[in-house]
Every structure is written in structure tokens, then in C-alpha cells.
Protein backbone atom coordinates (compact mmCIF):
# COMPACT_ATOMS: atom_id res chain seq x y z
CA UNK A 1 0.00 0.00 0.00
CA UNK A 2 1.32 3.44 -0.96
CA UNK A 3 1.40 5.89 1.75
CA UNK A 4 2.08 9.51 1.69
CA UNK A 5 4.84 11.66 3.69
CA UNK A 6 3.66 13.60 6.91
CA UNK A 7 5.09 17.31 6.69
CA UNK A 8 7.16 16.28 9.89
CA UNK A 9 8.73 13.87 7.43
CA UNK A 10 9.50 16.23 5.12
CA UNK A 11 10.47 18.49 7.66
CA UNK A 12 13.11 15.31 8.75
CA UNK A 13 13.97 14.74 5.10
CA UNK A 14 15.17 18.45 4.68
CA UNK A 15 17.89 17.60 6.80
CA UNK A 16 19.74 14.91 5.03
CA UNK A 17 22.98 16.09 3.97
CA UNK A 18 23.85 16.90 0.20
CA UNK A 19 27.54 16.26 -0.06
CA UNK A 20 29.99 18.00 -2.60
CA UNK A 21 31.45 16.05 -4.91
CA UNK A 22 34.73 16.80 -5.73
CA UNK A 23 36.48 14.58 -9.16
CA UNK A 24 39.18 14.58 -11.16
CA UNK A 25 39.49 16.60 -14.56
CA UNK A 26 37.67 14.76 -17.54
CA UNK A 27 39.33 13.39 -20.30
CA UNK A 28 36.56 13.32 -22.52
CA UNK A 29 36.46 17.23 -23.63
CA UNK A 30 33.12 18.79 -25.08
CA UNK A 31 33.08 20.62 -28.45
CA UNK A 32 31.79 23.84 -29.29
CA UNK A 33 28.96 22.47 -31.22
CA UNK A 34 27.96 19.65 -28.26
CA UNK A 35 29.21 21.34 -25.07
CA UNK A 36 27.44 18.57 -22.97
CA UNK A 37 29.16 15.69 -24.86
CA UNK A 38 32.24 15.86 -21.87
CA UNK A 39 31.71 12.80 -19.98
CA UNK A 40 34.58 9.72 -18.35
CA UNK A 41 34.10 6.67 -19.36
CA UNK A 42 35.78 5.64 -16.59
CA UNK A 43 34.76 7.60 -14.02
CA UNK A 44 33.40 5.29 -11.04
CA UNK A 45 31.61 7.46 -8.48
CA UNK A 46 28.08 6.75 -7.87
CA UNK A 47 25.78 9.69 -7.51
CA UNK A 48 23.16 8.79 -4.60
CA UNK A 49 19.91 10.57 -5.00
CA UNK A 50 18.19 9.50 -1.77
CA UNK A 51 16.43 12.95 -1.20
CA UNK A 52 14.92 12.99 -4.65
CA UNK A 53 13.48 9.61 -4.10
CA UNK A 54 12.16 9.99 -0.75
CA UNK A 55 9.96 13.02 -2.20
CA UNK A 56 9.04 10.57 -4.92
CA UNK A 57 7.95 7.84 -2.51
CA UNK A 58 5.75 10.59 -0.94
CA UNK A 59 3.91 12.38 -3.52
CA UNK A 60 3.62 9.58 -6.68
CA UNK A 61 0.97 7.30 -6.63
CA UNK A 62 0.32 4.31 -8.32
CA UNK A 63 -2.47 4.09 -10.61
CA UNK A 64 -2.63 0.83 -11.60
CA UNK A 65 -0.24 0.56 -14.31
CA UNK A 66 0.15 4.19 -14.49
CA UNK A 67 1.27 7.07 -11.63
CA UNK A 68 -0.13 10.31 -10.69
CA UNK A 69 1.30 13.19 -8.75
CA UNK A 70 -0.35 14.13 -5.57
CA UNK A 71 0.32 18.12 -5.90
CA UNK A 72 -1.90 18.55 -3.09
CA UNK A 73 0.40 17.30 -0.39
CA UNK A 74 3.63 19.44 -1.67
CA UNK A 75 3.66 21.23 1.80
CA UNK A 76 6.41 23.87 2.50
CA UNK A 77 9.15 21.21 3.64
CA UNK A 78 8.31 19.49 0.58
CA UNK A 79 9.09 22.37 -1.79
CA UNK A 80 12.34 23.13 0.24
CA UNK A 81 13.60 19.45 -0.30
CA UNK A 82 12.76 19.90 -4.28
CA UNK A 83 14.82 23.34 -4.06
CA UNK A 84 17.78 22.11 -2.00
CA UNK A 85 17.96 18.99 -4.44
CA UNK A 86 17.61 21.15 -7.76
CA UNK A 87 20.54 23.20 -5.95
CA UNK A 88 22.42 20.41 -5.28
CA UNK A 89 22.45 18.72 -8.60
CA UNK A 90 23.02 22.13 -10.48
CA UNK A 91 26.62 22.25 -9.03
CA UNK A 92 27.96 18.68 -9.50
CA UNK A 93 30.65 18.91 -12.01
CA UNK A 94 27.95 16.10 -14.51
CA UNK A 95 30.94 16.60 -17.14
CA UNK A 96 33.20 14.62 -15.34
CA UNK A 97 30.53 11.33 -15.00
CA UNK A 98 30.30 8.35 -16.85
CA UNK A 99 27.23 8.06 -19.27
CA UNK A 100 25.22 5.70 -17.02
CA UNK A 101 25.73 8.38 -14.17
CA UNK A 102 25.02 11.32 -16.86
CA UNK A 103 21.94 10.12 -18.32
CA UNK A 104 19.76 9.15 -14.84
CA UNK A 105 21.38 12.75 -13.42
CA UNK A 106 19.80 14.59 -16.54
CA UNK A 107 16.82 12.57 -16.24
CA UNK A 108 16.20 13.39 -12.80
CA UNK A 109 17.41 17.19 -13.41
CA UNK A 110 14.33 17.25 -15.94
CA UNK A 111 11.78 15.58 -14.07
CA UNK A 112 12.34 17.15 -10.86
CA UNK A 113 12.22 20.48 -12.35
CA UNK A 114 8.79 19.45 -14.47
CA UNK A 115 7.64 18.88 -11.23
CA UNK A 116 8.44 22.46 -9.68
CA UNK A 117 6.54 24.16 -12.78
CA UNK A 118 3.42 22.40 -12.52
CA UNK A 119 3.80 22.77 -8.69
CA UNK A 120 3.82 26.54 -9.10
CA UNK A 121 0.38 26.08 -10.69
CA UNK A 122 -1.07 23.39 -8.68
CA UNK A 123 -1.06 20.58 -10.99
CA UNK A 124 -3.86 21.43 -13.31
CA UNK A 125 -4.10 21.36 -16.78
CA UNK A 126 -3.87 20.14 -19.64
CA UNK A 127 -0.37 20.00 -19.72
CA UNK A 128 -0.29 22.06 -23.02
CA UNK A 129 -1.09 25.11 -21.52
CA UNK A 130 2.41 25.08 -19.76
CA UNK A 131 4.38 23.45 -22.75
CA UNK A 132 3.91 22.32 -26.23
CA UNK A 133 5.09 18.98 -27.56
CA UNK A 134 8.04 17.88 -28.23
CA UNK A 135 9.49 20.81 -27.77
CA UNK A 136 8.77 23.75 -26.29
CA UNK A 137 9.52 26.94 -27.68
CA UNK A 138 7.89 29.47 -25.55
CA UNK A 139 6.76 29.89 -22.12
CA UNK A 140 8.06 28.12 -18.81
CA UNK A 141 8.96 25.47 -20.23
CA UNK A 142 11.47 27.03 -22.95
CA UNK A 143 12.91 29.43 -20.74
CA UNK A 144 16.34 28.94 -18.51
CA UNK A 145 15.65 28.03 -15.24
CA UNK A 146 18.81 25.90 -14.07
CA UNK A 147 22.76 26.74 -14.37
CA UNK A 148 24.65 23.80 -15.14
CA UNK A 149 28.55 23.78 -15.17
CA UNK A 150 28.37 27.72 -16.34
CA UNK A 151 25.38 26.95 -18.94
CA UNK A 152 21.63 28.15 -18.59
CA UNK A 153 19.11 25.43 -19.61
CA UNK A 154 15.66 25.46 -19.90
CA UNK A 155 13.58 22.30 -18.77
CA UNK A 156 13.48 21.52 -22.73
CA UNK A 157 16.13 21.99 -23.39
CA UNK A 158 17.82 19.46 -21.58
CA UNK A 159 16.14 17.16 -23.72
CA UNK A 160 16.78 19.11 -26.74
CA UNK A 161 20.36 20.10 -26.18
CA UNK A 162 21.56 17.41 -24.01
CA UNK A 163 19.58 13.81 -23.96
CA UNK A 164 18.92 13.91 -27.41
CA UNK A 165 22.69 14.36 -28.98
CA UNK A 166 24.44 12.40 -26.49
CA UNK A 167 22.37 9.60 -25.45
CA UNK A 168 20.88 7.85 -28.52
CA UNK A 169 21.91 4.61 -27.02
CA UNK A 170 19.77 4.66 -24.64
CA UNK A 171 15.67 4.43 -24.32
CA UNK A 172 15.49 7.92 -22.56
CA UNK A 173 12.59 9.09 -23.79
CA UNK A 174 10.82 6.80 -21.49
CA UNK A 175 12.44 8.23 -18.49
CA UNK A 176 11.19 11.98 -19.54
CA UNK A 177 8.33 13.20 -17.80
CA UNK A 178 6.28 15.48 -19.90
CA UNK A 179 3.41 15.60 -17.66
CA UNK A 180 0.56 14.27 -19.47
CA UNK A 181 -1.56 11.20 -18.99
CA UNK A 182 -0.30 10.05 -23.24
CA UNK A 183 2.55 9.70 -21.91
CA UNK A 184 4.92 7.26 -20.18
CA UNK A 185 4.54 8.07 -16.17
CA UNK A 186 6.96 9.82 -13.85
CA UNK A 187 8.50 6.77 -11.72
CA UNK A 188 8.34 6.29 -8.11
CA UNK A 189 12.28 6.09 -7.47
CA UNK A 190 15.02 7.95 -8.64
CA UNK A 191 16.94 7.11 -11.70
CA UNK A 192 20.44 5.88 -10.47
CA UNK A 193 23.29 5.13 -13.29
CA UNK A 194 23.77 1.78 -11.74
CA UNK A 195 19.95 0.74 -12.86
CA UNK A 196 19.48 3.08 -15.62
CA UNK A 197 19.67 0.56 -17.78
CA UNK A 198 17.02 -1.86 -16.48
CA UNK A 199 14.76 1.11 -15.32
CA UNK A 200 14.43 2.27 -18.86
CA UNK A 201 13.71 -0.78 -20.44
CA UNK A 202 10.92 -1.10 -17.34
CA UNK A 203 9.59 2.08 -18.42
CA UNK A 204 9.14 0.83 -21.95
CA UNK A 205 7.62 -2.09 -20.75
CA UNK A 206 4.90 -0.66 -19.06
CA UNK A 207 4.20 2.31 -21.60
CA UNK A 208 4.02 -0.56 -24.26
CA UNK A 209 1.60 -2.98 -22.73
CA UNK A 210 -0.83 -0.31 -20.90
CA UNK A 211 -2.41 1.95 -23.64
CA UNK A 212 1.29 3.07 -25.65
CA UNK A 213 0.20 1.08 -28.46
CA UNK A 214 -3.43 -0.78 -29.14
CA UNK A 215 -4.95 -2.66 -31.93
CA UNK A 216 -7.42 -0.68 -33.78
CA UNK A 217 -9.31 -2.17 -36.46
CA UNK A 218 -6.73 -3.81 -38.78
CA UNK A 219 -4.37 -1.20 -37.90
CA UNK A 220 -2.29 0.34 -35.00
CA UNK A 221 -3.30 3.32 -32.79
CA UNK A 222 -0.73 4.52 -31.41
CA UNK A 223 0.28 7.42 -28.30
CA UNK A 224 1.96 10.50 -29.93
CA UNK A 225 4.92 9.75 -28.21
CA UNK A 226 5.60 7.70 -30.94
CA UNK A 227 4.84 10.10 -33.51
CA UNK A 228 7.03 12.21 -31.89
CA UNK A 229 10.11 10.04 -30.66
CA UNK A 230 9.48 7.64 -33.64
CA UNK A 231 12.54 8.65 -35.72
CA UNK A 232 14.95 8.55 -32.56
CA UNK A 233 13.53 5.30 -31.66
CA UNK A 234 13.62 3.46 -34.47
CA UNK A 235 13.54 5.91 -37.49
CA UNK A 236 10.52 5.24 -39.39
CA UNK A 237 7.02 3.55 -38.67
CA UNK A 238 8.22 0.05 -39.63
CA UNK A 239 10.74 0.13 -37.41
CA UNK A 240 8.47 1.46 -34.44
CA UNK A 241 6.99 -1.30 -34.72
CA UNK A 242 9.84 -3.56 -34.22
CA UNK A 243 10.53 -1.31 -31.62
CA UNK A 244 7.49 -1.88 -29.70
CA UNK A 245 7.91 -5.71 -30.49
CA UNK A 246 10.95 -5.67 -28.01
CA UNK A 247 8.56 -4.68 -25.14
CA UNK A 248 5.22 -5.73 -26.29
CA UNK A 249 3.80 -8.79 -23.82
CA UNK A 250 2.32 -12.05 -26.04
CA UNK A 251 -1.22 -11.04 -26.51
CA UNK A 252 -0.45 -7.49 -27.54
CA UNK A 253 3.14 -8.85 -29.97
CA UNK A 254 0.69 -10.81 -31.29
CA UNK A 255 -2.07 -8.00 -32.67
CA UNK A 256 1.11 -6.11 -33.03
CA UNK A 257 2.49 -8.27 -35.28
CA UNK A 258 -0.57 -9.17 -37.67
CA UNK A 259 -1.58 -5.43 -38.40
CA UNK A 260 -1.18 -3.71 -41.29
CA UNK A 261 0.58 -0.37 -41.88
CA UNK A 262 -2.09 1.57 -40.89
CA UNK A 263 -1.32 4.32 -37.97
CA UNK A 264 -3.42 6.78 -36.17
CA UNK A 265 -2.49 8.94 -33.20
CA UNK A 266 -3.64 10.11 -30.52
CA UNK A 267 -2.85 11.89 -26.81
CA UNK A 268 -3.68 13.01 -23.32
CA UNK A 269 -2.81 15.62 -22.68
CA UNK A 270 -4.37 15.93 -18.80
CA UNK A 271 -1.87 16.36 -15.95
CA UNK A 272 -1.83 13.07 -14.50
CA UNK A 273 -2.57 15.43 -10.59
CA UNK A 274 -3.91 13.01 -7.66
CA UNK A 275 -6.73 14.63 -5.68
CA UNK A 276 -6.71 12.95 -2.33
CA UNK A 277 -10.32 13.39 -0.65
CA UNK A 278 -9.75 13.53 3.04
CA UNK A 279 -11.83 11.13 4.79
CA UNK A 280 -12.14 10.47 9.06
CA UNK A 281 -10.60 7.07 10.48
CA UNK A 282 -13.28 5.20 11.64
CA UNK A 283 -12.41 5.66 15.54
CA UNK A 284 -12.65 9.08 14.86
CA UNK A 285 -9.28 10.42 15.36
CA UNK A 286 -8.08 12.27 13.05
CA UNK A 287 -8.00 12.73 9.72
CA UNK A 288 -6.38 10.63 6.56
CA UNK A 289 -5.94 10.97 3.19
CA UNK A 290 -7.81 8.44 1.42
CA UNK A 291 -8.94 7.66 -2.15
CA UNK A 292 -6.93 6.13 -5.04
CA UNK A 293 -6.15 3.03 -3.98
CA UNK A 294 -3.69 4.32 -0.88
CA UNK A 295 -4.37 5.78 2.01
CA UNK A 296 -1.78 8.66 3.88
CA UNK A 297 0.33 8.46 6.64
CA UNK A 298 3.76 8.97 7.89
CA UNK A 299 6.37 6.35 6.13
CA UNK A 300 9.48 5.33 6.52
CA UNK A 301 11.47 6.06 2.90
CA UNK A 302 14.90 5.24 4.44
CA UNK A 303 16.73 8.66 3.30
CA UNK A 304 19.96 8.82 3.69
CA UNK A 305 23.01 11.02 2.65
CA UNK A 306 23.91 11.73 -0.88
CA UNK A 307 26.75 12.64 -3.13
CA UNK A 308 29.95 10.57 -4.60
CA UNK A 309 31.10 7.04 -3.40
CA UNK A 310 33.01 4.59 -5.46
């Protein structure tokens, strides 16, 4: 059962130390056309992002196959631990990590500042009044709002100018959280470069099998993420559909398989936003959060410190 954090948790939680992280110069230099493509290959420090994924544990909420983001519950602690962990990652010198360390640092970097934006409004939507798709080019979502390593970046932008030319290797556009319900969901646990890897390919998995792609008549219908992300998947609809084949489960590989090359599109764009109704306990004392298949309390997300460690 998936509880929520108290504020006294959060309030706990805002004390957890964010180490510096201090490595050695990078051998792998950036150019002037991809100044994010600096990264060491070698490079075995672990980032820890225990803070991040204790605020995850207490505000996402499973939704069957899906999450949603309980907005409601982002009490004042809870928007100081989001600030002191944007803060924190802003100054680690990412440059000097290896890729698996990169890619689940920009990934969280994204998601964590998605989450501040639509915080600022309360969670409602549709998403497209705060951002277009895939990119946007105006408004809050196109304008700089983090300083990495002396470079402004805009919460698009670090899919635009960073993800996107540097880590076509990997299925990262299933770690992105754009915010809407057509898309794949914002996970409950940090991304960490020693399960990148496996967390991605989860991602995918999920996104595949519960609504990403359906049978529709003889054809496919498909979530614009695909219409989108197609070419950097897989390059062209035939191969999106060999794409989808690696994550498809039998039933849907199957209907997969057998239609035609007919595509349609579509998208929800809704915030997925959790609206806890708050309900009495039944002895009368006190009040919970109930509704959604979880009910609120206090919970015990471990914590911990953060920073470097071989």
C-alpha cells in the first residue's frame, strides 16, 4: 500500500545532507557544437539521490499501471527538499561522469524540475497550456531556469540540447516526464546510473503494454509519443513497430504483429494530478488521506546522505 509523507517527514527529510562532490578533470572534452558531450568513461563514483526519491515515494501514486502526482500534499518542507535537491544537482561537475551516471542525473534534473513548474500552478491542466510537444519553444517550459557547469538550460532543453545528442543509445525518452496522462509516467524512485539501464527498459515495458500502443481495427493506434520520438527510436514507422515488439507482452506482440501499416495517433494531454479526498478514520481520530487506492500516513522512505562514493 502506498502511503504519503507527513510534513514532519519532510520536515526530517530536509535535513539529510547533500555532499559535494569533488572529481578529477575529464578526459573526454566537449566541443563547441555539443558542449554537454564531456563525460569519463571511466569515471566510477556513484551519484546517490536519496532525497529525490524519498519526495518521490511521498507524492507519486500508483495508478494501476500508471502514476499520478499528488500536488496537493507538496507542503512547505516538501518544496524546500525539491529546491535544495535542484541546488544540489546544479553544481555537481555532470561533465566529469560516466554516461550511465550522466543520463539518470539529466533525467532526474528534468523531471524534478517538471515537477516544480506544474507545482507553481497546482497541478492542473492540460499539460499544453504550460508546454507544447516535443518541444517547447515558448513559455516556462522554454525558458532557462537551471545553471549547469556555467550553462543556462531550460527544462526543454535538456532534452533538446543534451539527452537527445548524447544519449541515442539509450531508451530515454521513457524516463522523460512530460506531464501528461499520453505519456509514459513519472516513476516512483530515482533514476540511479547503476539501474538506468534496467529502469528504462521497465519504463518501456509498461508504456508498451498499458495503452502506448493498441490494436485498432486492422491497424495500430498509437500514443503521440511515438509520432514524436518515432525517428529517434527506431527511425521510421516500420521500425516502431519492431521497436514496440521488443517490449510488447504475447497477446499485444501478437495484434502487433498481424496489423497492417495503418497508424493513427492520438494523446492526453491531462496532468496526470492526484486529488486525495480527506476522509475520518473510523475511531474518529483524526484525519487521513484516502482515495486512489492508498491511504496517507507517515512512512518510513529510508533517506539517507547523498553525493559521490566509489
Amino acid at each position: 500500500m502506498k502511503r504519503l509523507l507527513t510534513a514532519s517527514a519532510f520536515a526530517c527529510l530536509a535535513l539529510v545532507p547533500l555532499h559535494a562532490l569533488a572529481l578529477d578533470p575529464v578526459p573526454t572534452a566537449a566541443s563547441s557544437q555539443n558542449p554537454w558531450a564531456a563525460h569519463d568513461a571511466k569515471q566510477k563514483v556513484a551519484i546517490k539521490h536519496a532525497t529525490y526519491d524519498a519526495l518521490l515515494q511521498a507524492i507519486v501514486v500508483d495508478d494501476g499501471a500508471a502514476t499520478q502526482v499528488a500536488f496537493s500534499v507538496m507542503t512547505q518542507p516538501a518544496k524546500d527538499v525539491m529546491n535544495q535537491y535542484i541546488t544540489w544537482l546544479s553544481g555537481l561537475p555532470v561533465s566529469q561522469l560516466n554516461r550511465d551516471e550522466q543520463v539518470a542525473y539529466w533525467l532526474n534534473l528534468h523531471n524534478v524540475l517538471t515537477l516544480r513548474e506544474l507545482d507553481s500552478v497546482g497541478g492542473k491542466g492540460p499539460v499544453d497550456r504550460y508546454r507544447q510537444f516535443p518541444i517547447s519553444t515558448t513559455g516556462a517550459f522554454a525558458k532557462p531556469v537551471v545553471t549547469v557547469e556555467g550553462r543556462e538550460l531550460s527544462i526543454d532543453g535538456i532534452v533538446q540540447e543534451v539527452l537527445r545528442p548524447n544519449f541515442k543509445d539509450y531508451p530515454y525518452q521513457y524516463g522523460v516526464f512530460l506531464a501528461a496522462k499520453g505519456a509514459p509516467s513519472l516513476r516512483r524512485e530515482a533514476y540511479l546510473g547503476s539501474k538506468i539501464r534496467d529502469q528504462l527498459q521497465d519504463q518501456a515495458r509498461r508504456f508498451v503494454n498499458n495503452g502506448g500502443a493498441k490494436a485498432k481495427g486492422n491497424g495500430l493506434e498509437l500514443s503521440s509519443f511515438y509520432e514524436w520520438w518515432g525517428a529517434d527510436l527506431r527511425g521510421n514507422e516500420p521500425g516502431v513497430r519492431q521497436h514496440l515488439l521488443q517490449y510488447a507482452e504475447p497477446k499485444l506482440a501478437a495484434k502487433i504483429s498481424s496489423a497492417s501499416d495503418t497508424y493513427s495517433y492520438r494523446f492526453d494531454r491531462a496532468i496526470p494530478a492526484f486529488q486525495p479526498r480527506l476522509a475520518l478514520d473510523s475511531d474518529g481520530g483524526g484525519a487521513r488521506f484516502g482515495g486512489g487506492g492508498f491511504i496517507g500516513g507517515s512512512s518510513n522512505t529510508g533517506g539517507g546522505g547523498q553525493g559521490g562514493g566509489s
